[in-house]
Protein backbone atom coordinates (compact mmCIF):
# COMPACT_ATOMS: atom_id res chain seq x y z
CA UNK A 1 4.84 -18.84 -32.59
CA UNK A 2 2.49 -21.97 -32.21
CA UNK A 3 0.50 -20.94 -29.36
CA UNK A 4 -3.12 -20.16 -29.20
CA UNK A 5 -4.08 -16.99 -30.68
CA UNK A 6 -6.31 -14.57 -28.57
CA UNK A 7 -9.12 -13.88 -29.88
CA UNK A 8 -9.70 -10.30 -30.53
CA UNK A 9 -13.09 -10.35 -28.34
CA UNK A 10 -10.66 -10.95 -25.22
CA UNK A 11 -8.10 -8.12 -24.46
CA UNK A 12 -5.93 -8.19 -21.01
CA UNK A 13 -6.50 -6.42 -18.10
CA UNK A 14 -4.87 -5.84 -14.60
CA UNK A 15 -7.56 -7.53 -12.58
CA UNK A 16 -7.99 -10.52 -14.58
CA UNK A 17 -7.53 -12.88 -12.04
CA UNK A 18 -8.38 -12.98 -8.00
CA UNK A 19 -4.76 -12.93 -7.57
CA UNK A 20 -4.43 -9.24 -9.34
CA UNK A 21 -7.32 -8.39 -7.67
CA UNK A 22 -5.95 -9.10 -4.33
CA UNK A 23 -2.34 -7.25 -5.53
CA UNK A 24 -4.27 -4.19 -6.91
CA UNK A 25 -6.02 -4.10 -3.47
CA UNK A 26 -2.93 -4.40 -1.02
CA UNK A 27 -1.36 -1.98 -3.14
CA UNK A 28 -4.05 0.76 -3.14
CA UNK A 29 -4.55 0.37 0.79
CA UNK A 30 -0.86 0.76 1.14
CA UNK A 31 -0.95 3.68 -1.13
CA UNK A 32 -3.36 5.48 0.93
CA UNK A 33 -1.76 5.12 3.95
CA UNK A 34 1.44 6.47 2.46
CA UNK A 35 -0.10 9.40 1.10
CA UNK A 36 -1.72 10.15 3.89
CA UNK A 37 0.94 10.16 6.51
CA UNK A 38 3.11 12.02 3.51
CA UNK A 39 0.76 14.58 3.70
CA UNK A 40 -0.05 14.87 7.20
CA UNK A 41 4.06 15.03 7.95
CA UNK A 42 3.84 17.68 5.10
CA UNK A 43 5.20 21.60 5.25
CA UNK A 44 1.56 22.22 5.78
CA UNK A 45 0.86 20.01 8.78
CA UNK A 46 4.47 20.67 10.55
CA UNK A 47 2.81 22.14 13.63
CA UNK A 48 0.49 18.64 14.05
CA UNK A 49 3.38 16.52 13.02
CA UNK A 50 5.56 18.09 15.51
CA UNK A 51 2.82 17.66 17.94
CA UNK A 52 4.42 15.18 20.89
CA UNK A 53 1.54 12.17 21.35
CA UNK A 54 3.45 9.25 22.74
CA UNK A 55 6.05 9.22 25.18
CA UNK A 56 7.08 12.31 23.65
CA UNK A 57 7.45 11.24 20.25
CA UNK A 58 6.14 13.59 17.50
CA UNK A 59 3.15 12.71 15.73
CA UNK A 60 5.56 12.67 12.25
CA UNK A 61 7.41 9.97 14.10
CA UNK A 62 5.04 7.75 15.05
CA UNK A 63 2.94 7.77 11.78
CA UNK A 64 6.27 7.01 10.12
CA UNK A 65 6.96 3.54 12.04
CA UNK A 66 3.07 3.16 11.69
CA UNK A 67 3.86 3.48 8.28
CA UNK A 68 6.46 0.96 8.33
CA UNK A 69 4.68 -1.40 10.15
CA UNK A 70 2.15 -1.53 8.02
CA UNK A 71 4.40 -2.09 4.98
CA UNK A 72 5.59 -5.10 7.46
CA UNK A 73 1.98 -6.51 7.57
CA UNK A 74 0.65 -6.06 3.86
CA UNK A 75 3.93 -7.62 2.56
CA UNK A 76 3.06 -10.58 4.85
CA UNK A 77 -0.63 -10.71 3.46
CA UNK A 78 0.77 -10.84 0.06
CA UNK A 79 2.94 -13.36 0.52
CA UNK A 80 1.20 -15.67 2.90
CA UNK A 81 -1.72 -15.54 -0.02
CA UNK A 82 0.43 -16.20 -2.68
CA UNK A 83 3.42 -18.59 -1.81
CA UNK A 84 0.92 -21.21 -0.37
């Protein structure tokens, strides 16, 4: 290998550059969403899930195309950030 060796002072990390950072983030804030609505559409929160809020769709429903949609949207940040 010719390249230039690292120094050993410098060591990689995930959020070495704004463009990680901004990954990391997206992914974390999709992460809690997701575990949030898992847990709220849970064995322990069937009676709320079930719970009819919108046209007489269940709560579990509706927090599951929430959850889609908001897959929808962060992939769209991502990529609107990083293709140009």
């Amino acid at each position: 290998m010719t390249g230039p060796k690292p120094s050993e002072d410098q060591h990689w990390s995930p959020f070495s550059t704004s463009q990680a950072k901004w990954a990391w983030g997206l992914l974390a804030v999709f992460a809690i969403i997701y575990f949030g609505v898992a847990v709220l559409t849970s064995a322990e929160f069937a009676d709320l899930a079930a719970t009819e809020v919108v046209l007489g769709l269940p709560l579990g429903f509706v927090l599951g195309m929430g959850l889609i949609v908001a897959g929808l949207i962060i992939t769209r940040i991502y990529l609107s950030k990083f293709e140009g």
